[in-house]
PDB file of N, CA and C in Angstrom:
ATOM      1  N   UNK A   1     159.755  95.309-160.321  1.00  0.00           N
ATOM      2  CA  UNK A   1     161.049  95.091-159.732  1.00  0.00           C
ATOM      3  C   UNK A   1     161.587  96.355-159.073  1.00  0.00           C
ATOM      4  N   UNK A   2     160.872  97.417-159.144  1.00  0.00           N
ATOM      5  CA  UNK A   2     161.442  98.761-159.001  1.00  0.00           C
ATOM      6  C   UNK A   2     161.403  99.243-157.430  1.00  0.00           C
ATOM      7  N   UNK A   3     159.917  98.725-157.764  1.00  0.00           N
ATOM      8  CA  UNK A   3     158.881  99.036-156.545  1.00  0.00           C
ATOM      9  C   UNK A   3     159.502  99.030-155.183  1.00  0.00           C
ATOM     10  N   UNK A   4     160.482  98.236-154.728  1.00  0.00           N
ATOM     11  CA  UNK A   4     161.085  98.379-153.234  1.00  0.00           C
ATOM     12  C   UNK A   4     161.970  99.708-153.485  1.00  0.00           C
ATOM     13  N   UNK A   5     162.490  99.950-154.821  1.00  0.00           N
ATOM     14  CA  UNK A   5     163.205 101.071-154.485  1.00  0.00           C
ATOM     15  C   UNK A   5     162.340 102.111-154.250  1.00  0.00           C
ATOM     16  N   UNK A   6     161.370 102.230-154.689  1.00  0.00           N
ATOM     17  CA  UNK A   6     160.758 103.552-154.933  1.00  0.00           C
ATOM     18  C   UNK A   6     159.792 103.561-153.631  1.00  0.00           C
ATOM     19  N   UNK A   7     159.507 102.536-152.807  1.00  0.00           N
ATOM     20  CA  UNK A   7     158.831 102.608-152.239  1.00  0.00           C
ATOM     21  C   UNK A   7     159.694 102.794-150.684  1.00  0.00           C
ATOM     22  N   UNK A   8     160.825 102.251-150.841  1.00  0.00           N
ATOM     23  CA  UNK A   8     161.891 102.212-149.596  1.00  0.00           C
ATOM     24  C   UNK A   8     161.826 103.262-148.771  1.00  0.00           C
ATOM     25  N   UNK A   9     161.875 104.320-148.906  1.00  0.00           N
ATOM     26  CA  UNK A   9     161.846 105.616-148.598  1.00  0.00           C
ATOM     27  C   UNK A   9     160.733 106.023-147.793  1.00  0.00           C
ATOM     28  N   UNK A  10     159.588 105.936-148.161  1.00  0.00           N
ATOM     29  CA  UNK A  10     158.695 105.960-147.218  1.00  0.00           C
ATOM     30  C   UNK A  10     158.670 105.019-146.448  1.00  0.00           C
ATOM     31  N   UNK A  11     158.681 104.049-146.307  1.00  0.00           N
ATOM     32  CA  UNK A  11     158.681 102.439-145.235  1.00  0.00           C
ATOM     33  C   UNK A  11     158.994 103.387-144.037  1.00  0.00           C
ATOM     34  N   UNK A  12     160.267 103.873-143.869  1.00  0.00           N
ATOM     35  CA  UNK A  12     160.892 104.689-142.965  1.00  0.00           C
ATOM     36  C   UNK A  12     160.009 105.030-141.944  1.00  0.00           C
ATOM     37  N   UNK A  13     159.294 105.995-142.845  1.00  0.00           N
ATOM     38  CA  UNK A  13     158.034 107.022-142.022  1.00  0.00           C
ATOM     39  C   UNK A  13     157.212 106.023-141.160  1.00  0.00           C
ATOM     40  N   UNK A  14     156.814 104.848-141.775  1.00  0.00           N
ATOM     41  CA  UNK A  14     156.079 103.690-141.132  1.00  0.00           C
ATOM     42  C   UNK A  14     156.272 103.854-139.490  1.00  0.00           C
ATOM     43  N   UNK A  15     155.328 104.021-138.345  1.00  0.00           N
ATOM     44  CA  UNK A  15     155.553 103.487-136.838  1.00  0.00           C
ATOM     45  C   UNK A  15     155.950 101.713-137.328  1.00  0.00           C
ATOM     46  N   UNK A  16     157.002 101.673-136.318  1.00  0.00           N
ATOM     47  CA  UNK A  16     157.800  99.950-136.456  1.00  0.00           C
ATOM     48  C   UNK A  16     157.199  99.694-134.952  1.00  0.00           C
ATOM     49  N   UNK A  17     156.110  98.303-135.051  1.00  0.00           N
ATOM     50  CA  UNK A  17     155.105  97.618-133.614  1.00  0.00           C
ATOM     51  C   UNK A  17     156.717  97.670-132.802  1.00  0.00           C
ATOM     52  N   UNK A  18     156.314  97.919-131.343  1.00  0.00           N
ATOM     53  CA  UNK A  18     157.095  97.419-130.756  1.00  0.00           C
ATOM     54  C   UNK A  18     156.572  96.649-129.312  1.00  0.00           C
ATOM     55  N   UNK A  19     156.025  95.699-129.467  1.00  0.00           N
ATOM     56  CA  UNK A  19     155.188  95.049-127.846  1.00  0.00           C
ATOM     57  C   UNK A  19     156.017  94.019-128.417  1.00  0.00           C
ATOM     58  N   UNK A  20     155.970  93.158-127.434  1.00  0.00           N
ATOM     59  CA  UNK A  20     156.782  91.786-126.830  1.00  0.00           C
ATOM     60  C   UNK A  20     155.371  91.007-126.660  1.00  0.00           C
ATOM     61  N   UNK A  21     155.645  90.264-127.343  1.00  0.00           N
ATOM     62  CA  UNK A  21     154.857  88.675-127.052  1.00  0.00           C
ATOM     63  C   UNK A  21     155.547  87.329-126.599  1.00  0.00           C
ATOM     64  N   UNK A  22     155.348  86.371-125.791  1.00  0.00           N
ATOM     65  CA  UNK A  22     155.549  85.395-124.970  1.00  0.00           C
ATOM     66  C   UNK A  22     154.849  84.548-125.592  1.00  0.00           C
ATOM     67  N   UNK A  23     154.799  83.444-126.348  1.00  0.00           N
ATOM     68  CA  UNK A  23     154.282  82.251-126.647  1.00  0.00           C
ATOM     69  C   UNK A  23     154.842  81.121-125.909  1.00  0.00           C
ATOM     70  N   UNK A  24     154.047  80.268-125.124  1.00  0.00           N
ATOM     71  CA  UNK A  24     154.495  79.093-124.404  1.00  0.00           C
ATOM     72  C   UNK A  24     153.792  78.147-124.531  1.00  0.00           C
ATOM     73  N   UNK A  25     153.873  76.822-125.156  1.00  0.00           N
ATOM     74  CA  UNK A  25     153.088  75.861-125.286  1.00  0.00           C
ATOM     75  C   UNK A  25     153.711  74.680-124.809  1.00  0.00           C
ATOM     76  N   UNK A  26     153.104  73.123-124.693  1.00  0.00           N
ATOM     77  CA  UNK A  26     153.658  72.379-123.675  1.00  0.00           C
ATOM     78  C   UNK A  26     153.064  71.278-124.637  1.00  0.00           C
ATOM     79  N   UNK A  27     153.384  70.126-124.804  1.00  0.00           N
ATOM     80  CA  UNK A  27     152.926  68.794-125.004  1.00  0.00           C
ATOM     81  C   UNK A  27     153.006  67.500-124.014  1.00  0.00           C
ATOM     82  N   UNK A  28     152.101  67.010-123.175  1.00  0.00           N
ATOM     83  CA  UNK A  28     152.354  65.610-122.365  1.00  0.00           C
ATOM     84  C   UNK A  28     153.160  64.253-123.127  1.00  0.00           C
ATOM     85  N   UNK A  29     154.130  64.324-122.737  1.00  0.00           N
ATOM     86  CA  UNK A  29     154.544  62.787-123.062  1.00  0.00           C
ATOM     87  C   UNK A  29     155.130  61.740-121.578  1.00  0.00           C
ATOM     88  N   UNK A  30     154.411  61.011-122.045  1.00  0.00           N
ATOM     89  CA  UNK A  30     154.643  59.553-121.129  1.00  0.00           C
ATOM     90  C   UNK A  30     155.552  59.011-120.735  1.00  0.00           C
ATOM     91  N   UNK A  31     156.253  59.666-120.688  1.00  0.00           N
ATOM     92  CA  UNK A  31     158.040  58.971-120.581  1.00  0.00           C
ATOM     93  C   UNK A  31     158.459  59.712-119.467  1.00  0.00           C
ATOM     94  N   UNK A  32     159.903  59.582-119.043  1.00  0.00           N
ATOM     95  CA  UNK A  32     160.646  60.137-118.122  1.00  0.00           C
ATOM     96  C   UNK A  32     161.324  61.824-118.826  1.00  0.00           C
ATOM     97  N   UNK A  33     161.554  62.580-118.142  1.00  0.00           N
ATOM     98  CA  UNK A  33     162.229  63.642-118.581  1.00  0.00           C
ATOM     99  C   UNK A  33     163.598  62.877-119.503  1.00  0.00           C
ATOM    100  N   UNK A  34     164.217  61.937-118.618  1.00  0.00           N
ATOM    101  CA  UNK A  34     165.728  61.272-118.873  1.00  0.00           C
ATOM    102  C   UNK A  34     165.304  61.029-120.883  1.00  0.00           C
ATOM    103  N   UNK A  35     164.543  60.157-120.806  1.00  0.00           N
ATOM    104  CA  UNK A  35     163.974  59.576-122.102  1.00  0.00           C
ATOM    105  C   UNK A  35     163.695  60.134-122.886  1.00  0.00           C
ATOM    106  N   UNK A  36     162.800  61.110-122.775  1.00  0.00           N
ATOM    107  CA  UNK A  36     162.610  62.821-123.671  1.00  0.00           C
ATOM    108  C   UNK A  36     163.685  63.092-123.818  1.00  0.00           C
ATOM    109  N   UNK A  37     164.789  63.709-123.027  1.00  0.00           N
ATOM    110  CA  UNK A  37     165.212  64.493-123.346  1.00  0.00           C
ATOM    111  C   UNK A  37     166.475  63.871-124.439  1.00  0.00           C
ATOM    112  N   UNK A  38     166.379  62.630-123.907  1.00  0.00           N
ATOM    113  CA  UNK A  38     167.397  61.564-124.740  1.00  0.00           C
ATOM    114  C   UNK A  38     166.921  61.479-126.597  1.00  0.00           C
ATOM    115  N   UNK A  39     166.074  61.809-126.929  1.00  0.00           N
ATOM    116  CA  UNK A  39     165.582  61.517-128.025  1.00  0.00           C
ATOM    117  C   UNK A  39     165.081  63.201-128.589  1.00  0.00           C
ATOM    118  N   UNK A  40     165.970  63.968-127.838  1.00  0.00           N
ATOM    119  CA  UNK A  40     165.711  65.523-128.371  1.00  0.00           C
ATOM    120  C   UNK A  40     167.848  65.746-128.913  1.00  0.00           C
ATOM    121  N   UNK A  41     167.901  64.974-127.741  1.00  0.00           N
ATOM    122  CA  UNK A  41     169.618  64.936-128.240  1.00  0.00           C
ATOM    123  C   UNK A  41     169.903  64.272-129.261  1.00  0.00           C
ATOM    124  N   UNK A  42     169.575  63.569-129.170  1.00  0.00           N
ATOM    125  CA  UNK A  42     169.976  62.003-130.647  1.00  0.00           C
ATOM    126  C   UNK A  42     168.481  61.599-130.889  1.00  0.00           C
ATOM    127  N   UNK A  43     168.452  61.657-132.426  1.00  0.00           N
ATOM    128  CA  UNK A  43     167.046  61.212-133.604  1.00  0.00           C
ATOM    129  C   UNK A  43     167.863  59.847-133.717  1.00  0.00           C
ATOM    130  N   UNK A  44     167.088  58.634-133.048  1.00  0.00           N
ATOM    131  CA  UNK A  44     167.298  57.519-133.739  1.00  0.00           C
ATOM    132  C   UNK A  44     166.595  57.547-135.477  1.00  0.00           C
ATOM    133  N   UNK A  45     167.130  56.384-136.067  1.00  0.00           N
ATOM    134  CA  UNK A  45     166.627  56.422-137.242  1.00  0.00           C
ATOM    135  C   UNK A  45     165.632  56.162-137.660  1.00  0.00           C
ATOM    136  N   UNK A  46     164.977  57.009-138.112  1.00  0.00           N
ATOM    137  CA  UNK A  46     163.421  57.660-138.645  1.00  0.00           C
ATOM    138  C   UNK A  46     162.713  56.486-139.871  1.00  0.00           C
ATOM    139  N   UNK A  47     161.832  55.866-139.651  1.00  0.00           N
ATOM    140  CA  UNK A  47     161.282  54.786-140.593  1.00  0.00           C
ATOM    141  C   UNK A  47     160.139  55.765-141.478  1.00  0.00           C
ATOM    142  N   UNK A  48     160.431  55.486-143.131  1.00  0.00           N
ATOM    143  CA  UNK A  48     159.850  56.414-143.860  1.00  0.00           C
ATOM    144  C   UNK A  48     158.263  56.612-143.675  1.00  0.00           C
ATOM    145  N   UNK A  49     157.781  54.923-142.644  1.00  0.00           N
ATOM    146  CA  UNK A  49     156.121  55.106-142.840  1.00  0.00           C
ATOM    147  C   UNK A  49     156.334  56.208-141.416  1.00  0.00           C
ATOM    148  N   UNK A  50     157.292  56.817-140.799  1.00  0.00           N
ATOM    149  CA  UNK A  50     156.847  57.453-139.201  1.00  0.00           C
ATOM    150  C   UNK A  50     157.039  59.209-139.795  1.00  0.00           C
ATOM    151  N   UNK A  51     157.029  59.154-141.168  1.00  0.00           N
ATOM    152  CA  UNK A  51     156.594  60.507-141.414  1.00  0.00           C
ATOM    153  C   UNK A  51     155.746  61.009-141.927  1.00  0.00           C
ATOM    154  N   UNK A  52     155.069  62.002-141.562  1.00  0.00           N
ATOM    155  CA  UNK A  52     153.707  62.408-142.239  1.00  0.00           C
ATOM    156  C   UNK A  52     154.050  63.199-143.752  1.00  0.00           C
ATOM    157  N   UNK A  53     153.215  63.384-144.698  1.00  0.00           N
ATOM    158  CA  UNK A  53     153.659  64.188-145.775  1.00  0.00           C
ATOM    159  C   UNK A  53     153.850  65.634-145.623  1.00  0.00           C
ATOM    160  N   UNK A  54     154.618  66.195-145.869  1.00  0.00           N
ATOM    161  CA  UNK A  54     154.489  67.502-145.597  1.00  0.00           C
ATOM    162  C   UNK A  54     154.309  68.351-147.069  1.00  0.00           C
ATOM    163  N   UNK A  55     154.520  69.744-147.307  1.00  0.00           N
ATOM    164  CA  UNK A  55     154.763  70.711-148.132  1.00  0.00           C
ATOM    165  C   UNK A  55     156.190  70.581-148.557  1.00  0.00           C
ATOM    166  N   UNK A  56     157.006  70.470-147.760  1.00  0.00           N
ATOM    167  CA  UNK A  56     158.841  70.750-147.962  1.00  0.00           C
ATOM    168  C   UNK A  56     159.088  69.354-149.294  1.00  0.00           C
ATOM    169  N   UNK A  57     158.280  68.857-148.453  1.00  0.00           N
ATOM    170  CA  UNK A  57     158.826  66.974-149.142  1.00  0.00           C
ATOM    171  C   UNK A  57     158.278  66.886-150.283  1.00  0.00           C
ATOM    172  N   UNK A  58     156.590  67.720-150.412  1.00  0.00           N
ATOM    173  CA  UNK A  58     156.464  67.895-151.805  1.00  0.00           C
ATOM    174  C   UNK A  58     156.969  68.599-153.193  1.00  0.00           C
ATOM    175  N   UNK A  59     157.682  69.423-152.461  1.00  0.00           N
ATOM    176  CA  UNK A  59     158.662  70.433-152.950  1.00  0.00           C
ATOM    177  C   UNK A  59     159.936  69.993-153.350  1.00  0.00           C
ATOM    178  N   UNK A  60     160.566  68.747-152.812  1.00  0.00           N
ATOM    179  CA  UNK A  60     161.379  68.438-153.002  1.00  0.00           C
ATOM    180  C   UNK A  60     162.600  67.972-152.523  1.00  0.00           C
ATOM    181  N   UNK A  61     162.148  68.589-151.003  1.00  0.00           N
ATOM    182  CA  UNK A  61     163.081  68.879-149.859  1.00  0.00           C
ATOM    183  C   UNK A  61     163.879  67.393-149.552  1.00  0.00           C
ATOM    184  N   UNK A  62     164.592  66.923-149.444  1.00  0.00           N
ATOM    185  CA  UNK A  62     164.755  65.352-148.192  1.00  0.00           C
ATOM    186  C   UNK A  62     164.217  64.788-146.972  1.00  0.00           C
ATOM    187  N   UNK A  63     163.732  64.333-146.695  1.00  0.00           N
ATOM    188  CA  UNK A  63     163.141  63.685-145.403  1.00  0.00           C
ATOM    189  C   UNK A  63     164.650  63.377-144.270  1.00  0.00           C
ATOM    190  N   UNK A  64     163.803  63.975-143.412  1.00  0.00           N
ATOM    191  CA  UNK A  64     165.391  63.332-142.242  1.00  0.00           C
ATOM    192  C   UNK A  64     165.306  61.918-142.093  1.00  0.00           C
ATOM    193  N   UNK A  65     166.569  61.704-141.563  1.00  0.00           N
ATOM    194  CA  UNK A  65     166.507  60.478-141.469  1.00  0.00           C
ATOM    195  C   UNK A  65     167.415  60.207-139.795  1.00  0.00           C
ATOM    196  N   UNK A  66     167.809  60.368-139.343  1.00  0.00           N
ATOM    197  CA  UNK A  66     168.367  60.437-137.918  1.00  0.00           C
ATOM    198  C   UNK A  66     169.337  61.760-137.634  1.00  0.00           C
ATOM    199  N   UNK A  67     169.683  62.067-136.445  1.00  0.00           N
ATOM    200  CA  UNK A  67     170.967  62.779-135.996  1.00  0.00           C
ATOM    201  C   UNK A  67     171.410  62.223-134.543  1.00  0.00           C
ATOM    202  N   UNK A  68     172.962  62.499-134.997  1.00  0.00           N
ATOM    203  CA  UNK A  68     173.472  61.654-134.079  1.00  0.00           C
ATOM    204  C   UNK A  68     174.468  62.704-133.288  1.00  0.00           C
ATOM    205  N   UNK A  69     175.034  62.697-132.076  1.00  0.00           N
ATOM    206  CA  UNK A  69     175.491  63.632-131.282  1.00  0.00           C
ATOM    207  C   UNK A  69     177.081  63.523-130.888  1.00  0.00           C
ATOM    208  N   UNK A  70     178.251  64.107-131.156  1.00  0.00           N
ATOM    209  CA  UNK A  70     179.930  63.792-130.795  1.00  0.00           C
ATOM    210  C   UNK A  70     180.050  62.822-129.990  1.00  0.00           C
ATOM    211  N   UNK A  71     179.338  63.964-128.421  1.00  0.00           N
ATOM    212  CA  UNK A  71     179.396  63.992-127.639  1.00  0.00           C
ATOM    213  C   UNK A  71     178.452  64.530-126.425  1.00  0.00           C
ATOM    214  N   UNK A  72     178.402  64.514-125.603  1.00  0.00           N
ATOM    215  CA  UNK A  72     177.883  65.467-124.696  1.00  0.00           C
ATOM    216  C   UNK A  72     178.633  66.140-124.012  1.00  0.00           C
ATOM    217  N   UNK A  73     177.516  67.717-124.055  1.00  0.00           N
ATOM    218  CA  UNK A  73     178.031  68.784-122.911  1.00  0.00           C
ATOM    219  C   UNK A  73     178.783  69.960-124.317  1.00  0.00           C
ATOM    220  N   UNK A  74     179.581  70.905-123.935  1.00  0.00           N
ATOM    221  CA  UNK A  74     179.695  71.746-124.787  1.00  0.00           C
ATOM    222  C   UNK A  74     180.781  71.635-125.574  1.00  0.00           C
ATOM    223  N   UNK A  75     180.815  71.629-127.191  1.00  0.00           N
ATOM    224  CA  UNK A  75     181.189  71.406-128.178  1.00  0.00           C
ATOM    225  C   UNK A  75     181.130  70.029-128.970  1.00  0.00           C
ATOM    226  N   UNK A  76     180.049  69.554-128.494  1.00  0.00           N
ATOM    227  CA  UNK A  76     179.404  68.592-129.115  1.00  0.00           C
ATOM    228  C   UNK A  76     178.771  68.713-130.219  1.00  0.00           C
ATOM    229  N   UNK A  77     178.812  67.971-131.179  1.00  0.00           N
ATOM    230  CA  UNK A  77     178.659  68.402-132.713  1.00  0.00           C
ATOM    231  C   UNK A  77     177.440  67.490-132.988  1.00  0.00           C
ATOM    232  N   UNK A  78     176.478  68.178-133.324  1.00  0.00           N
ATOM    233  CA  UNK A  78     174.903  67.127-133.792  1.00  0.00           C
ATOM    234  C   UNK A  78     175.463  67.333-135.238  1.00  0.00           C
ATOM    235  N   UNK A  79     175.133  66.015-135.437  1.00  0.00           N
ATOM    236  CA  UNK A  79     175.202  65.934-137.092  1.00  0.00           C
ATOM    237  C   UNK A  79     173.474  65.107-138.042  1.00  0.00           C
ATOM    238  N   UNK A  80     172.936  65.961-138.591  1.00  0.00           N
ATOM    239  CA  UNK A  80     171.697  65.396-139.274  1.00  0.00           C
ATOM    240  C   UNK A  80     171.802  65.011-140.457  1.00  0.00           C
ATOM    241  N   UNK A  81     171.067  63.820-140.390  1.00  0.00           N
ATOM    242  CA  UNK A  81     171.545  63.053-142.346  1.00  0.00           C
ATOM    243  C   UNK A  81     170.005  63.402-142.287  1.00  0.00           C
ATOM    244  N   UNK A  82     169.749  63.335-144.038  1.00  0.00           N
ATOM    245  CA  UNK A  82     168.829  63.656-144.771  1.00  0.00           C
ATOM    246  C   UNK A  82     168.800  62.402-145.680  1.00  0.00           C
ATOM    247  N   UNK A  83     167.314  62.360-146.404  1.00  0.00           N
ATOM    248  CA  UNK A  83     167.336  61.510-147.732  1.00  0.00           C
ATOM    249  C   UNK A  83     168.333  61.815-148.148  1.00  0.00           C
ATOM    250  N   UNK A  84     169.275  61.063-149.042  1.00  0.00           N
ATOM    251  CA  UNK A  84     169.737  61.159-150.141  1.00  0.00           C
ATOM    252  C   UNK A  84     170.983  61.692-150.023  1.00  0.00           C
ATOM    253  N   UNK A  85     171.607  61.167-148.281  1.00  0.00           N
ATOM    254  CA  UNK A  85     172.909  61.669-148.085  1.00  0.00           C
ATOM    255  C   UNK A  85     173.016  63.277-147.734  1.00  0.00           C
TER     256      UNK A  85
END
C-alpha cells in the first residue's frame, strides 16, 4: 500500500511519451445517413435476445434498455434507462 508513495518521487524523473496518434475507423451501414443518424440520437427499445453477453453484465452491470432525447439541437437532454430502472 506504501509503494505509490515511495515510489512517487521518482515517476517524476520518468520521460512522459509525447506523439499524437489519430485512430479512425468506419463501419458500412445500409441505410441513409438520415436513419443512422436517427438511431445514434434516440436507442429505440433494446430486446434482451439483441444483446450479446458481455463482461460488465457478468459483473453485474444492467443492460441498456433504450434512450430517449428532450429534444433536438442544443440543450437537449438524452436520458438512458438501464435494467432495473
Amino acid at each position: 500500500m506504501i509503494l505509490p508513495f515511495v515510489l512517487g518521487p521518482f515517476e517524476e524523473t520518468l520521460p512522459t511519451p509525447d506523439d499524437l496518434r489519430l485512430v479512425e475507423s468506419s463501419i458500412e451501414i445500409g441505410a441513409s445517413a438520415d436513419a443512422g443518424w436517427a438511431l445514434v440520437v434516440r436507442v429505440p427499445r433494446i430486446r434482451p435476445e439483441e444483446l450479446e453477453s458481455q463482461l460488465a453484465h457478468w459483473m453485474g452491470f444492467p443492460g441498456p434498455v433504450e434512450a430517449t432525447l428532450s429534444r433536438e439541437g442544443v440543450g437537449g437532454i438524452c436520458r438512458a434507462t438501464f435494467e432495473g430502472g
